[in-house]
Protein backbone atom coordinates (compact mmCIF):
# COMPACT_ATOMS: atom_id res chain seq x y z
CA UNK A 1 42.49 -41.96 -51.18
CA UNK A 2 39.86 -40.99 -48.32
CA UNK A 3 36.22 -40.42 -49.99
CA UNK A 4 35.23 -36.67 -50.69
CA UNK A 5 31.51 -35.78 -49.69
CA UNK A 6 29.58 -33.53 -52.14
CA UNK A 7 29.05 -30.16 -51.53
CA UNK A 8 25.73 -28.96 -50.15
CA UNK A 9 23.97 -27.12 -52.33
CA UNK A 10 21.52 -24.47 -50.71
CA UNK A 11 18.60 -23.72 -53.12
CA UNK A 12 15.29 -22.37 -51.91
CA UNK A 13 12.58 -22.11 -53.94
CA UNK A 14 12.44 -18.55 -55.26
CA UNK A 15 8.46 -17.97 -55.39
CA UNK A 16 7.17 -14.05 -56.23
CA UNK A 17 3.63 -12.94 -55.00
CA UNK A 18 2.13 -10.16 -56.64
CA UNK A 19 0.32 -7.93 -54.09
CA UNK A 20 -2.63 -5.76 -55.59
CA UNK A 21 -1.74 -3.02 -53.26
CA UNK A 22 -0.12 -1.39 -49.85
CA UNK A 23 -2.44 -3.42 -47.86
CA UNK A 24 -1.69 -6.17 -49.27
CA UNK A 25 2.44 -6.13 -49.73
CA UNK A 26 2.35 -4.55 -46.25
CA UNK A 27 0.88 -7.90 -44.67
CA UNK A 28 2.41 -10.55 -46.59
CA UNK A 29 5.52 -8.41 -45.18
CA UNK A 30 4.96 -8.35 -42.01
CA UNK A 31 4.50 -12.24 -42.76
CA UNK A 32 7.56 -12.40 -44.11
CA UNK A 33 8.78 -10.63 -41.31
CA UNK A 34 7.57 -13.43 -38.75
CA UNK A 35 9.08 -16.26 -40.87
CA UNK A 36 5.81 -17.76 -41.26
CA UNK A 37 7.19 -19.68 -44.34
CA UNK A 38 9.74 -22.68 -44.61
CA UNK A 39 12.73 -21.80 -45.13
CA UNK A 40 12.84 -24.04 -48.20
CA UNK A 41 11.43 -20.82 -49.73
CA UNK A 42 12.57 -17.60 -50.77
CA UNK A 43 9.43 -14.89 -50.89
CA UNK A 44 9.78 -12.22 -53.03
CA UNK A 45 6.90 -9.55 -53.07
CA UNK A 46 6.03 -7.50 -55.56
CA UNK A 47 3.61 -4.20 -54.95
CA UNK A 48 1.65 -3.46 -58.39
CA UNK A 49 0.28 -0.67 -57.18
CA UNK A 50 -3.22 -1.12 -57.78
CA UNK A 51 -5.37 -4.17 -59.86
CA UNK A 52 -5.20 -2.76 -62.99
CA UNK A 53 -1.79 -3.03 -63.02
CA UNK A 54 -1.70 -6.51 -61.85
CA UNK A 55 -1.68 -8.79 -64.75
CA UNK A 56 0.93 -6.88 -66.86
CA UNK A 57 3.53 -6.95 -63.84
CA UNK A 58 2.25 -10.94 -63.51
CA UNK A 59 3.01 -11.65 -67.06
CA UNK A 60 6.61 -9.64 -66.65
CA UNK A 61 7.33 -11.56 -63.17
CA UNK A 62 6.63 -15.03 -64.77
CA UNK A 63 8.26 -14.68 -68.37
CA UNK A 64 11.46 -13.25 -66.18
CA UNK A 65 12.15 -16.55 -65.47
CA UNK A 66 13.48 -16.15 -62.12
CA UNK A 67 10.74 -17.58 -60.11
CA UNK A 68 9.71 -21.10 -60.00
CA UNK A 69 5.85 -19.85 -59.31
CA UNK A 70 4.24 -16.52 -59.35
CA UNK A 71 1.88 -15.51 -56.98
CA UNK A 72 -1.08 -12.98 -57.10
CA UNK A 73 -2.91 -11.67 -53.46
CA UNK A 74 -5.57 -9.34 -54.20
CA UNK A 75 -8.96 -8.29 -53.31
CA UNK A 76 -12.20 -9.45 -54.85
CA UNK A 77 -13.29 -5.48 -54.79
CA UNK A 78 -17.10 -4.71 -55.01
CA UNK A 79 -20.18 -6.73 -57.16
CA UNK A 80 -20.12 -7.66 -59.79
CA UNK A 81 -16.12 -8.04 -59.17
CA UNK A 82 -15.68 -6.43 -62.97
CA UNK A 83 -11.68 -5.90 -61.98
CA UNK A 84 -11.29 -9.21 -60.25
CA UNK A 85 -12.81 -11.23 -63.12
CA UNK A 86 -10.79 -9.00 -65.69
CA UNK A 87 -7.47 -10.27 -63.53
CA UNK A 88 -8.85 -13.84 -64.03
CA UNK A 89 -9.67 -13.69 -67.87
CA UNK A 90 -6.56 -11.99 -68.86
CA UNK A 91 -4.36 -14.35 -66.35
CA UNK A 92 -5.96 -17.71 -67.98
CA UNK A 93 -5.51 -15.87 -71.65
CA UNK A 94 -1.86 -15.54 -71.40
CA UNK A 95 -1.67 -19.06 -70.20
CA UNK A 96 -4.27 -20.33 -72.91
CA UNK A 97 -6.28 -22.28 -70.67
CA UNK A 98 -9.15 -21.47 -68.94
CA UNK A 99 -8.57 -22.21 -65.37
CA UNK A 100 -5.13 -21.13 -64.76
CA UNK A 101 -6.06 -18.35 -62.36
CA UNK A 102 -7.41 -20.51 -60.08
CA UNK A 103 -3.92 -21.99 -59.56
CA UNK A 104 -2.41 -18.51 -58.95
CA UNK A 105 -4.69 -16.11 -57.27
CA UNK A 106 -5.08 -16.13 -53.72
CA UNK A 107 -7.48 -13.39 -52.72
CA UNK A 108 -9.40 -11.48 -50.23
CA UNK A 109 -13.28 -11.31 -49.76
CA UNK A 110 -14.42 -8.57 -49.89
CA UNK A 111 -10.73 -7.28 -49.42
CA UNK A 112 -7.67 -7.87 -47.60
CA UNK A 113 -8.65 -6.19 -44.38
CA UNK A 114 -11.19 -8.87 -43.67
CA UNK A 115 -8.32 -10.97 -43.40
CA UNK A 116 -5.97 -8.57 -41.05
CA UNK A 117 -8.85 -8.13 -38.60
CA UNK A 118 -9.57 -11.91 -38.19
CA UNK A 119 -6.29 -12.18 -36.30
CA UNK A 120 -7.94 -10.33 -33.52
CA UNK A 121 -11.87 -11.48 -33.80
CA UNK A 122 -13.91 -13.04 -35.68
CA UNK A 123 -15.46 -10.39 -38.08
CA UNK A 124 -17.49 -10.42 -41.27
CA UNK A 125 -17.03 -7.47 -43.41
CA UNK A 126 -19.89 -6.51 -45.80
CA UNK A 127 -17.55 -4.28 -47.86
CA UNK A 128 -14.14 -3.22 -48.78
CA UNK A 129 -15.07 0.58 -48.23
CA UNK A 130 -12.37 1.79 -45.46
CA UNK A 131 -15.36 4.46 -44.40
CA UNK A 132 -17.82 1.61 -44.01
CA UNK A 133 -15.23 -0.54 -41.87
CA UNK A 134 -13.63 2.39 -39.87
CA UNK A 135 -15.82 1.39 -36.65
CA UNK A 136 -14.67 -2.15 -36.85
CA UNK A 137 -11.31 -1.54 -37.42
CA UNK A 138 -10.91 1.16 -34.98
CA UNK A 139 -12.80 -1.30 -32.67
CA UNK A 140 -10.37 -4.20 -32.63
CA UNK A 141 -6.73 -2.00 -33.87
CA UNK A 142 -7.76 1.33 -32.00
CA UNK A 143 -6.97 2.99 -35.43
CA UNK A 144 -9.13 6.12 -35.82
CA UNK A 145 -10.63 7.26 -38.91
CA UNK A 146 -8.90 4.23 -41.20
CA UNK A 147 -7.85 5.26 -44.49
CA UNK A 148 -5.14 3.23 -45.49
CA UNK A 149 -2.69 5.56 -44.83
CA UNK A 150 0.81 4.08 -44.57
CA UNK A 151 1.08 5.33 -40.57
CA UNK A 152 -2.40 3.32 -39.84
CA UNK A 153 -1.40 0.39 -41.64
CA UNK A 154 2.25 0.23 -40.03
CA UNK A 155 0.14 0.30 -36.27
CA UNK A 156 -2.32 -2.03 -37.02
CA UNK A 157 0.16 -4.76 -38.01
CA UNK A 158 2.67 -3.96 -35.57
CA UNK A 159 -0.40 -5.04 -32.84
């Protein structure tokens, strides 16, 4: 009787990263658009809307079960980072421990623009105001007036 070979078995590893905002899931999509990632992985993203909603749609993501890790991408916001720490304390709290947010969070200082506009220069921003940043972004994405409206955001990462 001739020798029958195993099945493959295709499993990627099914990760979820919790963006803070539309900035945020907007990139990590276009990411994900570029296959940027192995395809060992399957990315899911999740948009929370906004930090405060971040660690309740963490804890829901990671007690679901169906995600080997859970991600969070945010911004560190403005001193003294009141809403970023908050994230932090209430991530390590439901994991009893107090470093577990370092492990999970993946963030941008001052915010997630800062990391958009160092694919075309090499830029410090101050701030995470949009006002404060228009020049600069309009400077290196030709985006006028940047508010973080979904129409600005789809042209500067379609660039």
């Amino acid at each position: 009787m001739p020798l029958r070979k195993l099945p493959i078995v295709l499993h990627k590893h099914k990760i979820c990263i919790i963006c803070e905002g539309d900035e945020e899931f907007d990139y990590l999509s276009c990411l994900k658009s570029l296959n940027v990632w192995n395809d060992n992985y399957e990315v899911v993203l999740d948009n929370a809307k906004g930090n405060g909603n971040i660690p309740a749609r963490y804890q829901d993501r990671y007690q679901s079960g169906s995600f080997e890790i859970v991600f969070i991408f945010c911004d560190t916001e403005r001193k003294p980072y009141e809403q970023f720490e908050d994230i932090k304390r209430k991530i390590n709290s439901f994991h009893g421990t107090y470093n577990a947010a370092k492990h999970v969070i993946f963030y941008g200082n001052p915010c997630t623009m800062q990391i958009i506009l160092s694919h075309w220069a090499d830029v410090t921003l101050n701030t995470p105001a949009k006002k404060r940043n228009a020049h600069l972004i309009f400077q290196y994405t030709g985006v006028h007036d940047y508010k973080g409206k979904a129409s600005q955001r789809k042209i500067i990462l379609i660039k």
